[in-house]
Protein backbone atom coordinates (compact mmCIF):
# COMPACT_ATOMS: atom_id res chain seq x y z
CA UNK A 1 117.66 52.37 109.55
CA UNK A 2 121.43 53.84 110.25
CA UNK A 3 121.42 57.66 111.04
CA UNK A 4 124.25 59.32 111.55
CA UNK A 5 126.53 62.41 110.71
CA UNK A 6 129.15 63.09 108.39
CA UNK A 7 132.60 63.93 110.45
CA UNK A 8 133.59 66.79 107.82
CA UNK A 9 130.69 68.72 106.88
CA UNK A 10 128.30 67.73 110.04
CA UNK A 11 125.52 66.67 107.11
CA UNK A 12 122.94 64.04 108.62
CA UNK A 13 122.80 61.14 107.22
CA UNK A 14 120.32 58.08 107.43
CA UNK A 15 121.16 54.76 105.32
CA UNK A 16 118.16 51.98 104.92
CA UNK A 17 120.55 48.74 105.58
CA UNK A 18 124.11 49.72 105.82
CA UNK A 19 126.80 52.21 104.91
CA UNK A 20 129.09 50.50 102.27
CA UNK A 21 132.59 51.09 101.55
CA UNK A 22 132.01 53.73 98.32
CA UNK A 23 129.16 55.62 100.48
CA UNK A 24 130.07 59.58 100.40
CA UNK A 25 128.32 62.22 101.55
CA UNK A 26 125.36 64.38 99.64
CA UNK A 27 126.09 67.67 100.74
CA UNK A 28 130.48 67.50 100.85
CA UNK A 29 131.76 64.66 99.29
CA UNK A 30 133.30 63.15 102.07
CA UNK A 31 133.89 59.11 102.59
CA UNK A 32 131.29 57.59 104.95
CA UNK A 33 132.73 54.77 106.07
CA UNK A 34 136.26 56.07 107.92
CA UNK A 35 137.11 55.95 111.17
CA UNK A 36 136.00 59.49 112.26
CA UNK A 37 132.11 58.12 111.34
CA UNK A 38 132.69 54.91 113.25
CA UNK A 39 130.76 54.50 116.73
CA UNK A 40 134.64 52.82 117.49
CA UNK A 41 136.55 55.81 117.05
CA UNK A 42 137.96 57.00 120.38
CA UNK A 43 141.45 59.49 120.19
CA UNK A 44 142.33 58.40 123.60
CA UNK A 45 142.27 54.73 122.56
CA UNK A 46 144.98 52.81 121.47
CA UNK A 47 145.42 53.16 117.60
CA UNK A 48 142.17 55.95 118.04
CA UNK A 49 139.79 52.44 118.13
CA UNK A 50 138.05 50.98 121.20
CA UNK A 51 137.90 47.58 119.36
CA UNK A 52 140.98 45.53 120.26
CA UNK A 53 141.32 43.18 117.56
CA UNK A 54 141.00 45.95 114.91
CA UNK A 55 143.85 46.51 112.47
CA UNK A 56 145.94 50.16 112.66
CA UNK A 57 144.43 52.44 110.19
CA UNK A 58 146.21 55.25 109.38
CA UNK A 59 144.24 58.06 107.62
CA UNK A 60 141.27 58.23 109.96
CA UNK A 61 139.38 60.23 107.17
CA UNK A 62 139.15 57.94 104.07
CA UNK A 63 137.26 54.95 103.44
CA UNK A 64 139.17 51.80 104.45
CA UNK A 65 138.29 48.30 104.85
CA UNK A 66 138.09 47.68 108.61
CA UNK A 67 135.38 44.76 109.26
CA UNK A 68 134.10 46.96 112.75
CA UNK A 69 132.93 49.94 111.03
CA UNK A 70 129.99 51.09 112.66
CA UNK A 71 128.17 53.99 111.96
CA UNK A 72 128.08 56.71 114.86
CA UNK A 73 124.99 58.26 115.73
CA UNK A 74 126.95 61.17 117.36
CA UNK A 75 127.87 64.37 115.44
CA UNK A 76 131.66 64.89 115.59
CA UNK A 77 132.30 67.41 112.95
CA UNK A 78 134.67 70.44 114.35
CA UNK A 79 134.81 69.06 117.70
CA UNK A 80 139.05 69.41 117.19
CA UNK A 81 138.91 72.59 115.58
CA UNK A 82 136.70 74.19 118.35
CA UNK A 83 139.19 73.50 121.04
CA UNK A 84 142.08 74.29 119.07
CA UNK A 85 140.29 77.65 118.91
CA UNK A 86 139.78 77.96 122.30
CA UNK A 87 142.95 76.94 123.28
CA UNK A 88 143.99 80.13 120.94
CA UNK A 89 142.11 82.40 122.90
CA UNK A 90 142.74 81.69 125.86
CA UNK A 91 146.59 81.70 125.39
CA UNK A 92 146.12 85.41 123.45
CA UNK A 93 144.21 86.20 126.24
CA UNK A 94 146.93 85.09 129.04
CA UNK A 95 149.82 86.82 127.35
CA UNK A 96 147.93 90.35 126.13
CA UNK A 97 149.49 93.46 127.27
């Protein structure tokens, strides 16, 4: 059994055998297998993928054909949008009057 989360809407998922290709999620629509689902995905990697001989994808949110695609058991949704956040804040903060 493959749990895991989907990277837009934070839905959990669980899949019997594998995720394929056309796999989207219930709840949002969203493509399952793409990079920001993949237990590979890493942004401080080189080409965002901590498996070297994998091939630069460059939408990290649609379906693709990469042959490493695993599904991550982490929950990633708003992750970047949090800190982008806070990063607002705290510059409103440092340059109130």
């Amino acid at each position: 059994m493959k749990r895991g989360f989907c990277h837009h809407c934070g839905q959990s998922l669980e899949f019997d055998d594998k995720v394929f290709r056309n796999d989207t999620c219930p709840k949002c629509g969203s493509d399952i297998y793409c990079c920001l689902n993949c237990s590979e995905y890493d942004e401080t990697a080189s080409n965002n993928c901590i498996e070297p001989q994998s091939e630069r994808i460059s939408v990290k949110d649609r379906r693709n054909f990469c042959d490493y695609f695993d599904l991550s058991p982490k929950q990633t949704s708003g992750k970047s949008k949090d800190k982008a956040e806070e990063a607002k804040k705290k510059l409103e903060a440092l340059f109130k009057k």
